[in-house]
C-alpha atoms as a PDB file:
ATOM      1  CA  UNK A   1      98.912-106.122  63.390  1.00  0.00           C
ATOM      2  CA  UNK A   2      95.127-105.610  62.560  1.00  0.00           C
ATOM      3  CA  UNK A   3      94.108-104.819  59.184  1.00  0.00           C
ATOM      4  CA  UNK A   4      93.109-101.376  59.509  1.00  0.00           C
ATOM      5  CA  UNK A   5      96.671-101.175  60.402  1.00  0.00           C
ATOM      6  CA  UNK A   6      98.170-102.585  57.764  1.00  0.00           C
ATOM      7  CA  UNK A   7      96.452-100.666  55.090  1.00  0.00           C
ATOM      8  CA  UNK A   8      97.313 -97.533  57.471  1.00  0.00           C
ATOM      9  CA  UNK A   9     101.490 -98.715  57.022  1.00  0.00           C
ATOM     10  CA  UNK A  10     100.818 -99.501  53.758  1.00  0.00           C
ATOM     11  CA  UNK A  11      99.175 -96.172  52.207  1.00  0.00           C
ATOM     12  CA  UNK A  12     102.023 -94.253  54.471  1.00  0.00           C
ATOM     13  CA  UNK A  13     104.712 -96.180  52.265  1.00  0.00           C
ATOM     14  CA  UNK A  14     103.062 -95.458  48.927  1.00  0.00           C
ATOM     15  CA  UNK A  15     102.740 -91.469  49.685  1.00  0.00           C
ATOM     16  CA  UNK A  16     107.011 -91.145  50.007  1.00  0.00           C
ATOM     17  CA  UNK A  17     108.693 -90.296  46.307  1.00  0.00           C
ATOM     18  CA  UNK A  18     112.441 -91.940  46.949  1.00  0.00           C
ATOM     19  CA  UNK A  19     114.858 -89.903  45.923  1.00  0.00           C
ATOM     20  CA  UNK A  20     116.953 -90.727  42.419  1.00  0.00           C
ATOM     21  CA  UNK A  21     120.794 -90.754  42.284  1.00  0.00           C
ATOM     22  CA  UNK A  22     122.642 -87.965  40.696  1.00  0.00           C
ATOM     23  CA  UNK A  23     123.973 -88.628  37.175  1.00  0.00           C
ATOM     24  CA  UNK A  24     127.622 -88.073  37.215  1.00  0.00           C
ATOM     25  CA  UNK A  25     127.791 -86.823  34.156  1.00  0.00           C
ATOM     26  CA  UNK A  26     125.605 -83.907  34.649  1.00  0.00           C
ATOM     27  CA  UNK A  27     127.513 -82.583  37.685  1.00  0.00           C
ATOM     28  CA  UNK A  28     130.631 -82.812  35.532  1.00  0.00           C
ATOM     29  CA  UNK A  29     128.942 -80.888  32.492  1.00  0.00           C
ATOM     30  CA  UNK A  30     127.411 -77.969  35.283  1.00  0.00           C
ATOM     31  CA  UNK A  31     130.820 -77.891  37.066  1.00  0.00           C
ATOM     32  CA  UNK A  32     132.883 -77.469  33.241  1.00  0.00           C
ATOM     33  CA  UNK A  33     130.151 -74.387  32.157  1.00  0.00           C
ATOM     34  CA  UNK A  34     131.011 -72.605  35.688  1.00  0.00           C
ATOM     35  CA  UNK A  35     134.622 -72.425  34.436  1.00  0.00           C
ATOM     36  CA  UNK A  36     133.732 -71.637  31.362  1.00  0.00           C
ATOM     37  CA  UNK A  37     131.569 -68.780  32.207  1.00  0.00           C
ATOM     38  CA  UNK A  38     134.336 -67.863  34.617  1.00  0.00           C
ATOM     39  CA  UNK A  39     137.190 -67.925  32.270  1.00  0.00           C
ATOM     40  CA  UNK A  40     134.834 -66.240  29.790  1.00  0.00           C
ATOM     41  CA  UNK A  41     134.346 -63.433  32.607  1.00  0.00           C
ATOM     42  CA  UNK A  42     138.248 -62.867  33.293  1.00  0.00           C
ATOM     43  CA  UNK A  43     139.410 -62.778  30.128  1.00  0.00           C
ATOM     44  CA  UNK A  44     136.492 -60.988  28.584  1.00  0.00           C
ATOM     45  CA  UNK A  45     138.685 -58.036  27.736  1.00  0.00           C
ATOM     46  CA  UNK A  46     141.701 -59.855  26.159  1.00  0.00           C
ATOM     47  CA  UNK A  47     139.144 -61.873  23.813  1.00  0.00           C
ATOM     48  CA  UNK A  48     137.646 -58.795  22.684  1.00  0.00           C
ATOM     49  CA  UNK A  49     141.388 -57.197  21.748  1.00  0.00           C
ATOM     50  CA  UNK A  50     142.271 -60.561  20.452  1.00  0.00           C
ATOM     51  CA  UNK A  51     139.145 -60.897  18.154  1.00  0.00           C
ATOM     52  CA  UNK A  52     139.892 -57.014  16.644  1.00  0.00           C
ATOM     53  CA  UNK A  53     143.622 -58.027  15.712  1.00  0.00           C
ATOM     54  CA  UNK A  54     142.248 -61.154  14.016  1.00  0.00           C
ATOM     55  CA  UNK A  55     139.348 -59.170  11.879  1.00  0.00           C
ATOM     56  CA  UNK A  56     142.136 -56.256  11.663  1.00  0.00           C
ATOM     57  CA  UNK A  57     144.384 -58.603  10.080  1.00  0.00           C
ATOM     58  CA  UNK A  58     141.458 -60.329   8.174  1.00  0.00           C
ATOM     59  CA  UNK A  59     140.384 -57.218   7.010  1.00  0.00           C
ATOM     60  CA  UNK A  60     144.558 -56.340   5.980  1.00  0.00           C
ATOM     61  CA  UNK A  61     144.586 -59.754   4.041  1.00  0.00           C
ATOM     62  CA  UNK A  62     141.316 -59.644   2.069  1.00  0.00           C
ATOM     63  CA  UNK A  63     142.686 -55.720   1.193  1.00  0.00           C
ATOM     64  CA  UNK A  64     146.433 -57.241   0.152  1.00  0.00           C
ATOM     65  CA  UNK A  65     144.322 -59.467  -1.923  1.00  0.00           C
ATOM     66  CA  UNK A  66     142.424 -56.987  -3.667  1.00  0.00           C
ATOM     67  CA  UNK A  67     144.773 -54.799  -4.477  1.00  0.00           C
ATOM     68  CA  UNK A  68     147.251 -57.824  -5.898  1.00  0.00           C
ATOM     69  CA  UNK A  69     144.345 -58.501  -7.807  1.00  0.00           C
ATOM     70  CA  UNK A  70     143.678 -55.265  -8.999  1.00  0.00           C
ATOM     71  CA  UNK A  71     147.122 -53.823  -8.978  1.00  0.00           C
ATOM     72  CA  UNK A  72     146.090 -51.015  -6.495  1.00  0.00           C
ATOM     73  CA  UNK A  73     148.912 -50.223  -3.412  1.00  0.00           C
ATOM     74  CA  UNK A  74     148.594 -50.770  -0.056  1.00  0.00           C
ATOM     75  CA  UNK A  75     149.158 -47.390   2.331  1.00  0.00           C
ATOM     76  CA  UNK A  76     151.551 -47.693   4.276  1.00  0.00           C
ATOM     77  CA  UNK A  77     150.557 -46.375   8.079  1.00  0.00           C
ATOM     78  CA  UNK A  78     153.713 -44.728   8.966  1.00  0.00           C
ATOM     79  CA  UNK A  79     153.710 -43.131   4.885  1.00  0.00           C
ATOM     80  CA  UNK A  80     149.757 -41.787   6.020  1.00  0.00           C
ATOM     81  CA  UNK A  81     151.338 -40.311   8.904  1.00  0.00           C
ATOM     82  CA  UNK A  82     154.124 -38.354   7.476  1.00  0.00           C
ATOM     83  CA  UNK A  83     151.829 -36.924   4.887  1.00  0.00           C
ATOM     84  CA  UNK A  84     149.798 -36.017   7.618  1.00  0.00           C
ATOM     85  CA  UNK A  85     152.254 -34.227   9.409  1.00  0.00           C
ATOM     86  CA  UNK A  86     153.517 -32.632   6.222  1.00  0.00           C
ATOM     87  CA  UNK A  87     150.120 -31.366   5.224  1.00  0.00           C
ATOM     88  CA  UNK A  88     149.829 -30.038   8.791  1.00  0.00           C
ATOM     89  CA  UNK A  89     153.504 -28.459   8.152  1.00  0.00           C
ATOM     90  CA  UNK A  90     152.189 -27.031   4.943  1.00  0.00           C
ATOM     91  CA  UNK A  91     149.138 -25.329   6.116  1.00  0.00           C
ATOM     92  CA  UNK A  92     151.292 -23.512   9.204  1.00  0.00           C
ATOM     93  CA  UNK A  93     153.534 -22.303   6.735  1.00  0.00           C
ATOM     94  CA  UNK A  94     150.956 -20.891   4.566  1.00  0.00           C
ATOM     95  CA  UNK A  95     149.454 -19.480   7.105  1.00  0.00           C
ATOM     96  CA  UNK A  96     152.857 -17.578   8.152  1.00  0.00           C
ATOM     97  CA  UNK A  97     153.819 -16.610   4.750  1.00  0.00           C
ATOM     98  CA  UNK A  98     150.152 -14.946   4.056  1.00  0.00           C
ATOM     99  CA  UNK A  99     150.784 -13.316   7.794  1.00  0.00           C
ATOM    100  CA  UNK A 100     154.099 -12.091   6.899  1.00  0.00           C
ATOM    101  CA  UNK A 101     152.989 -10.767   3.349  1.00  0.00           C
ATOM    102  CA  UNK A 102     150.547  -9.185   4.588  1.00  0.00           C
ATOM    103  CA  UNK A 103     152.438  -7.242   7.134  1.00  0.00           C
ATOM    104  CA  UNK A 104     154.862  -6.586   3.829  1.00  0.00           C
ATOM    105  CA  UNK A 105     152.515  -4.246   2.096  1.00  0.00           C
ATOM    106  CA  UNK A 106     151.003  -2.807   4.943  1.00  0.00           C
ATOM    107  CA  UNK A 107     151.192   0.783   4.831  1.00  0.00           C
ATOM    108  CA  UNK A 108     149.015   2.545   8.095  1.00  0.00           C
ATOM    109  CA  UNK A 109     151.148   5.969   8.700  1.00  0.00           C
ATOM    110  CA  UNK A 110     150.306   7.332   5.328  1.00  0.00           C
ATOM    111  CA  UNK A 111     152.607   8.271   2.332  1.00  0.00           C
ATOM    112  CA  UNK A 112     156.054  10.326   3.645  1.00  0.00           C
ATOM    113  CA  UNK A 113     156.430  12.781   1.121  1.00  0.00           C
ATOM    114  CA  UNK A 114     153.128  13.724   1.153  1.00  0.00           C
ATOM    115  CA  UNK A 115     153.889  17.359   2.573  1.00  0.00           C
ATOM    116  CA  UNK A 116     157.390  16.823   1.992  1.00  0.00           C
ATOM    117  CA  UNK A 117     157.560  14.483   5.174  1.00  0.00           C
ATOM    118  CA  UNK A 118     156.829  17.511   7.756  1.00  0.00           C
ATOM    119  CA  UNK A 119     154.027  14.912   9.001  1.00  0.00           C
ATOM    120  CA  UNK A 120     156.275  11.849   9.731  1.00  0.00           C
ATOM    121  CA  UNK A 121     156.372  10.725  12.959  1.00  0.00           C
ATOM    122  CA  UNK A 122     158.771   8.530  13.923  1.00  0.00           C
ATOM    123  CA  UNK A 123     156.652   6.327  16.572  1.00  0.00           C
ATOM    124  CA  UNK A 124     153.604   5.556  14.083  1.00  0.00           C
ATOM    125  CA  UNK A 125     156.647   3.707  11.948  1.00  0.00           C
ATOM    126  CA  UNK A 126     157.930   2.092  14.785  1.00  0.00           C
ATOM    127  CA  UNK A 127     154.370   0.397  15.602  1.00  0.00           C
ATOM    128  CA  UNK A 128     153.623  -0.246  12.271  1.00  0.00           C
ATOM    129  CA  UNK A 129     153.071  -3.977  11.223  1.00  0.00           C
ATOM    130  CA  UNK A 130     155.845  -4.303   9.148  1.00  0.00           C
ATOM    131  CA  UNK A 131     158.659  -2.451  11.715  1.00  0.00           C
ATOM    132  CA  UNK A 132     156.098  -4.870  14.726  1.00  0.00           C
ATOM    133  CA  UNK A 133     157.584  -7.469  11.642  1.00  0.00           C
ATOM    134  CA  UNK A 134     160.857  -6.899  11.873  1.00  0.00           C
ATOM    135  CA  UNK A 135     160.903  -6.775  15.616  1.00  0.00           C
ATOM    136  CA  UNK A 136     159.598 -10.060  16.077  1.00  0.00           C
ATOM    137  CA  UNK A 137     161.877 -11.431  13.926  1.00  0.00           C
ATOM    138  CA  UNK A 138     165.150 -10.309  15.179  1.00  0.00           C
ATOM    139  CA  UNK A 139     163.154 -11.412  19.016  1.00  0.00           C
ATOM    140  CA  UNK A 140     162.746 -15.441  17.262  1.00  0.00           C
ATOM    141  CA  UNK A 141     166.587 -15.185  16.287  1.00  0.00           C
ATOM    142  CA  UNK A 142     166.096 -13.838  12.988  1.00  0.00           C
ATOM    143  CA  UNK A 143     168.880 -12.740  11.359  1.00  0.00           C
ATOM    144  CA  UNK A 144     169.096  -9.261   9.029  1.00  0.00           C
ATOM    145  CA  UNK A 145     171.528 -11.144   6.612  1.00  0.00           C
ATOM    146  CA  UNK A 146     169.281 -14.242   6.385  1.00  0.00           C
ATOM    147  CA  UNK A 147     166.367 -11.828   3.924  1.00  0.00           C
ATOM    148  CA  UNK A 148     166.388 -11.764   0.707  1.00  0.00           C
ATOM    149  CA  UNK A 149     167.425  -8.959  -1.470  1.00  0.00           C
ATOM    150  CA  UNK A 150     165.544  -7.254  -4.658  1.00  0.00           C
ATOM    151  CA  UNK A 151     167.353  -5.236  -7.062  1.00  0.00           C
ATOM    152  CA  UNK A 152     165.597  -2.876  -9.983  1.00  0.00           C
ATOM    153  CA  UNK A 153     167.576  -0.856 -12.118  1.00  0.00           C
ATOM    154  CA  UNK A 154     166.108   2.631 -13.480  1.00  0.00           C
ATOM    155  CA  UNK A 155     164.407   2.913 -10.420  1.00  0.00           C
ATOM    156  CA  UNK A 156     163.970   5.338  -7.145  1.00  0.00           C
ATOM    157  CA  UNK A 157     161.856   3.973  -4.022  1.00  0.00           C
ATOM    158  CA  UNK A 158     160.972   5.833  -1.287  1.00  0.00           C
ATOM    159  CA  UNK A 159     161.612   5.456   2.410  1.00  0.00           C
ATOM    160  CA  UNK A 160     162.860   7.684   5.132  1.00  0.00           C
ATOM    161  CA  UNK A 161     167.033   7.004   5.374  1.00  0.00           C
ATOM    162  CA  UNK A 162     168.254   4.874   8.353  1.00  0.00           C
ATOM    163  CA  UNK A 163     171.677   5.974   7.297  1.00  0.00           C
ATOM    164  CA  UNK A 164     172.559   8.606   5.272  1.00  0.00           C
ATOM    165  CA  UNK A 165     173.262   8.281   1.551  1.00  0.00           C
ATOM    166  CA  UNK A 166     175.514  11.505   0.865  1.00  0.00           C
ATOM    167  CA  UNK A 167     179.365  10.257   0.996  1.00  0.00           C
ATOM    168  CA  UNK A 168     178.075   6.692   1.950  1.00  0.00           C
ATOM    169  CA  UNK A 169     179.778   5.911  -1.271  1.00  0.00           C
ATOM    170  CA  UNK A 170     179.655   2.107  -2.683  1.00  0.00           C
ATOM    171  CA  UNK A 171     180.905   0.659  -5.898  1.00  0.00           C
ATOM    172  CA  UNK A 172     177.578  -0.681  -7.047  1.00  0.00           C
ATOM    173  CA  UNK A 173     174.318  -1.113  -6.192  1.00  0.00           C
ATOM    174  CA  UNK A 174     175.428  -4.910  -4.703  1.00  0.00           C
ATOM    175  CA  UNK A 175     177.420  -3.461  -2.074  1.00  0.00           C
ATOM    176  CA  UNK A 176     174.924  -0.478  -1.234  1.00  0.00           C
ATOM    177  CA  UNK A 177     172.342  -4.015  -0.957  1.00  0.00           C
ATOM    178  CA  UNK A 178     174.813  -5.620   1.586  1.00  0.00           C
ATOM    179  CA  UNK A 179     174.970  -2.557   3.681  1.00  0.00           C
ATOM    180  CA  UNK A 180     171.699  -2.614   4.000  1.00  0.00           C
ATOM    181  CA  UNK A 181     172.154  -6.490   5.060  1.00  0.00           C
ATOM    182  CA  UNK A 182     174.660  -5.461   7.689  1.00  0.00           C
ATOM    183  CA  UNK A 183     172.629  -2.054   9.319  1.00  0.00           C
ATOM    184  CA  UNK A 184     170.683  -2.935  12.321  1.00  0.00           C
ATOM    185  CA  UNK A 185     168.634  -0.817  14.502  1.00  0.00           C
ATOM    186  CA  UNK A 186     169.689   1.473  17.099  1.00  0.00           C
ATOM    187  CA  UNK A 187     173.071   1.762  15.613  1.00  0.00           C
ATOM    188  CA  UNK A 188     172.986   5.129  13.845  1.00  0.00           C
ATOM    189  CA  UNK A 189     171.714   8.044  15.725  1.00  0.00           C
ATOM    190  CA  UNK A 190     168.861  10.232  13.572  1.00  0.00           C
ATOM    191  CA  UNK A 191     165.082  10.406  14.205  1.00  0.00           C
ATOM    192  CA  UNK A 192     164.753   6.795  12.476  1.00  0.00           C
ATOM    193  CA  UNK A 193     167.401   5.247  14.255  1.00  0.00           C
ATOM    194  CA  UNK A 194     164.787   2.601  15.706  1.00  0.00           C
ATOM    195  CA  UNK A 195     164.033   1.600  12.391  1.00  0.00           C
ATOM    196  CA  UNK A 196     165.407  -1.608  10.143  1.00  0.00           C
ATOM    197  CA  UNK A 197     166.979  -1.143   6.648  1.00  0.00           C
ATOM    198  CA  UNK A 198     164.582  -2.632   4.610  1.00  0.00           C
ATOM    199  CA  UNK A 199     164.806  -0.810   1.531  1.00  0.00           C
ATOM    200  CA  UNK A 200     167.934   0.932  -0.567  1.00  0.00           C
ATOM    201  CA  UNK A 201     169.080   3.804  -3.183  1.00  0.00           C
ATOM    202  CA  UNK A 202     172.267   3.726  -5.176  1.00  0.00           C
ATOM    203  CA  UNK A 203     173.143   6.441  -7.626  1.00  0.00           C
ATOM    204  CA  UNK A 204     175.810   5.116 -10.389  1.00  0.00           C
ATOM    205  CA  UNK A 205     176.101   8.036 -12.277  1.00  0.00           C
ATOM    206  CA  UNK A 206     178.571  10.751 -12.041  1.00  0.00           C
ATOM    207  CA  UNK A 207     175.185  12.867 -10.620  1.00  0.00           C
ATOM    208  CA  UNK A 208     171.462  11.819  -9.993  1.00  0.00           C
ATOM    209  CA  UNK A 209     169.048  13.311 -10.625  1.00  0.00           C
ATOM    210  CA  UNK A 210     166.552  13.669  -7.995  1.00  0.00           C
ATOM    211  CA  UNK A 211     164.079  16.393  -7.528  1.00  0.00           C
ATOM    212  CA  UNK A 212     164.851  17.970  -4.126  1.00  0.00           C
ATOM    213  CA  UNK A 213     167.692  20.236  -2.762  1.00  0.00           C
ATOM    214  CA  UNK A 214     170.551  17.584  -2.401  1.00  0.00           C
ATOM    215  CA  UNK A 215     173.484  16.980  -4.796  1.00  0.00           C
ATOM    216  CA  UNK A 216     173.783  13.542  -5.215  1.00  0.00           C
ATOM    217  CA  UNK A 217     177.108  11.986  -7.196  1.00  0.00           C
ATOM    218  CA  UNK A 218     178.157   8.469  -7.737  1.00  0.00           C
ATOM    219  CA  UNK A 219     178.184   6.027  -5.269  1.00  0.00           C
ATOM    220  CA  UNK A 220     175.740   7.519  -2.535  1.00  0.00           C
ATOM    221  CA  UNK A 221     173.856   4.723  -0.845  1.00  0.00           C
ATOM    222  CA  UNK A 222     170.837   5.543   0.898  1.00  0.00           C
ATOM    223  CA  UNK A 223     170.127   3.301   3.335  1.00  0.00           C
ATOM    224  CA  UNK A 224     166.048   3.567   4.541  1.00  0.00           C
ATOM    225  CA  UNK A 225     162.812   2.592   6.232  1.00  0.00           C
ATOM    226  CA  UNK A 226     159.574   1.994   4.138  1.00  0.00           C
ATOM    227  CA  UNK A 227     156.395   0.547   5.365  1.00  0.00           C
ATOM    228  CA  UNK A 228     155.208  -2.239   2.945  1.00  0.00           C
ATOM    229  CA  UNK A 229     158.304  -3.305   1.358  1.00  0.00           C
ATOM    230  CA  UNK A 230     156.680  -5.837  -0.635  1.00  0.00           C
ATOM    231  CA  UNK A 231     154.731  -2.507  -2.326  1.00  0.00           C
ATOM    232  CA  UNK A 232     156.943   0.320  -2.241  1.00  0.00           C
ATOM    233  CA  UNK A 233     156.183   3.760  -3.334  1.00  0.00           C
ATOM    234  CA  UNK A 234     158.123   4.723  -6.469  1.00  0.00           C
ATOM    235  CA  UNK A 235     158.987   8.286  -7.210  1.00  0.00           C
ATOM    236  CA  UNK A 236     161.014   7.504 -10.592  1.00  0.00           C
ATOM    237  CA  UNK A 237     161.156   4.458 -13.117  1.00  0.00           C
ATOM    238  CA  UNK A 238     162.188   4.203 -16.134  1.00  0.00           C
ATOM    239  CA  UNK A 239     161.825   6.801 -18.834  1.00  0.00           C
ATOM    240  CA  UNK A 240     160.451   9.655 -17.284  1.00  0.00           C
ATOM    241  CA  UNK A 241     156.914  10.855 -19.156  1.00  0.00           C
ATOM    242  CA  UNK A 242     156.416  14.257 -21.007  1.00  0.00           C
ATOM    243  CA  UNK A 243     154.975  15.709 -17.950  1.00  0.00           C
ATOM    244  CA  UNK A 244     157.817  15.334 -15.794  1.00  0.00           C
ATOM    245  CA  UNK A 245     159.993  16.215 -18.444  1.00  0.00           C
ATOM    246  CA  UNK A 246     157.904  19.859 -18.348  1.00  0.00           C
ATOM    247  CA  UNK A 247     158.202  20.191 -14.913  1.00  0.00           C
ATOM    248  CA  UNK A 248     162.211  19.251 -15.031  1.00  0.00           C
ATOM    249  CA  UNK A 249     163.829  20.384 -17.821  1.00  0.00           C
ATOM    250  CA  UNK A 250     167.344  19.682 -16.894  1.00  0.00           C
ATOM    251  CA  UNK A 251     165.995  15.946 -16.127  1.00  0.00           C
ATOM    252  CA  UNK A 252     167.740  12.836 -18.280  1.00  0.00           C
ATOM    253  CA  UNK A 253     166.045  10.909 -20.032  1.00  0.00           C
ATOM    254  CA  UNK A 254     165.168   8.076 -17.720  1.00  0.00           C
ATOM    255  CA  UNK A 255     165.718   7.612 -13.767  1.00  0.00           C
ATOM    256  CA  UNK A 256     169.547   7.137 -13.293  1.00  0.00           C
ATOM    257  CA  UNK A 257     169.097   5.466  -9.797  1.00  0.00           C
ATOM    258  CA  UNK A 258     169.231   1.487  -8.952  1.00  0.00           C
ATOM    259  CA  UNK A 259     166.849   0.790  -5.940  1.00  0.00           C
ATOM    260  CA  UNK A 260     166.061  -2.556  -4.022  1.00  0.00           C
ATOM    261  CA  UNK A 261     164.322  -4.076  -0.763  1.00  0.00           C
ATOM    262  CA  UNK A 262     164.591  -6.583   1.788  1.00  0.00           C
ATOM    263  CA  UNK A 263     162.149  -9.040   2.061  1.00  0.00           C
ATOM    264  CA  UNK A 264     161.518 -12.269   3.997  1.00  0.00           C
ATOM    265  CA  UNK A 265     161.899 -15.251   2.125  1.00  0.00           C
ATOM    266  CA  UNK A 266     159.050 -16.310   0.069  1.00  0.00           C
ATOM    267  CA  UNK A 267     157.213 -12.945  -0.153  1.00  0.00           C
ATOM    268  CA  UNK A 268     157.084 -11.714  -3.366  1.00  0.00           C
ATOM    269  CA  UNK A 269     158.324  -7.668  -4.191  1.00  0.00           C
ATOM    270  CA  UNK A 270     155.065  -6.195  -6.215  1.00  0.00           C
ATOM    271  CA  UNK A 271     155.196  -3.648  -8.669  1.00  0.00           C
ATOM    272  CA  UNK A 272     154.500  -1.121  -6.454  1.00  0.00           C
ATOM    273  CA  UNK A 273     152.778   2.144  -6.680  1.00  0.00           C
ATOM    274  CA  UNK A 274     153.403   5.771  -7.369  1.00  0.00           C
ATOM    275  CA  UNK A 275     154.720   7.832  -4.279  1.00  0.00           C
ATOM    276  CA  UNK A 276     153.727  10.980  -4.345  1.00  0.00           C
ATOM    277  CA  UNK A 277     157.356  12.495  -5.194  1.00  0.00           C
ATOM    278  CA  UNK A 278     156.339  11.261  -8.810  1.00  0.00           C
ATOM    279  CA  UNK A 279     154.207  14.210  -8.899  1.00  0.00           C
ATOM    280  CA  UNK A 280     156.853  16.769  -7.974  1.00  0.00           C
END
């Protein structure tokens, strides 16, 4: 081999880099981060569930501590929920009763005696909120017996009867009050035989006075319709006032009659207001 050559071999040699032998432990370290980042990957979802119950349960155990410490009680989840669901209960019954009140002292189709009720007409009554009321209720399974009676003695309410009170003789006003219970609609014929009792008359006296062209003697139960229950229109209480005693001579004293209404549970009976039959 000439020279030339030999420099030529020898310059070829030097140019090559040889290559150096993987390190074992590398490969093993790349391979064990692959599964890691694959296991990390796959279970991604159960980690993250896993690390909430932990700081749930860390954030439980530093509250448990504070309140041992400072003598504070823990609320219990499925207490919370109950009063939840109470309160919820609550406000849908409030709701209801403030509904149902309201339909109780409703009063659209005017005052009856107003012209000596020549201007009643049956079918305003019957679409009236509170009759719309009472039809609703007996429709949900309410039951007539299941309302709540109100008595007042020395007292005459108005109403248009559902049955009538001459020779519906009781022994007190208690028994007129559980008619009244018992009478449903459609069971009496008359031009208010659509109507509910929701509202009573009972004279206890061997007569009553009342200022209109009936005779009425002890025991006569009126049985009859009012709008607005809850307010009902009075035409005597109590002693009766120099001007009625003018107008009525032959008058007692003070009203001889024993009235009362029906009302839903939880609605309250009102004092009422004058009817115009006060005035006559």
């Amino acid at each position: 081999m000439t020279k030339p050559d030999v420099e030529h071999a020898a310059g070829a040699g030097a140019g090559a880099v040889p290559e150096k032998p993987q390190n074992p432990l590398k490969t093993v370290l790349i391979a064990l981060l692959a599964l890691a980042c694959g296991f990390l990957t796959m279970n991604f979802h159960h980690i993250l569930k896993t690390t909430h119950i932990h700081l749930s349960l860390s954030h439980h155990h530093k509250a448990s501590a504070f309140c041992a410490f400072t003598g504070c009680q823990m609320e219990d989840p499925a207490v919370a929920a109950a009063a939840a669901a109470k309160a919820a209960a609550d406000k849908l019954a409030a709701e209801q009763l403030a509904n149902t009140t309201k339909a109780m002292t409703a009063r659209v189709c005017g005052s009856p005696a107003i012209d000596g009720y020549a201007h009643v007409v049956p079918k305003c009554l019957e679409d009236s909120p509170t009759a719309q009321w009472w039809n609703a209720y007996y429709a949900g399974g309410g039951k007539q017996g299941d309302l709540v009676v109100h008595i007042e003695k020395q007292a005459d309410y108005d109403g248009l009867a559902v049955f009538w009170g001459i020779n519906n003789k009781k022994n007190s006003v208690e028994e007129c009050a559980a008619h009244c219970l018992k009478h449903l609609p459609n069971t009496v014929d008359g031009p208010f035989k659509a109507l509910p009792c929701n509202a009573f008359a009972y004279c206890p006296d061997e007569v009553c006075f009342e200022p209109d062209a009936h005779h009425h003697t002890k025991g006569d139960c009126w049985l009859k319709f009012t709008e607005g229950p809850a307010w009902p229109e009075v035409n005597m209480r109590g002693e009766f006032p120099p001007d009625f005693r003018q107008r009525h001579p032959t008058a007692p004293k003070a009203s001889q009659w024993q009235s009362g209404v029906l009302l839903p549970p939880g609605v309250v009976l009102t004092n009422g207001t004058w009817g115009p039959r006060y005035k006559w």
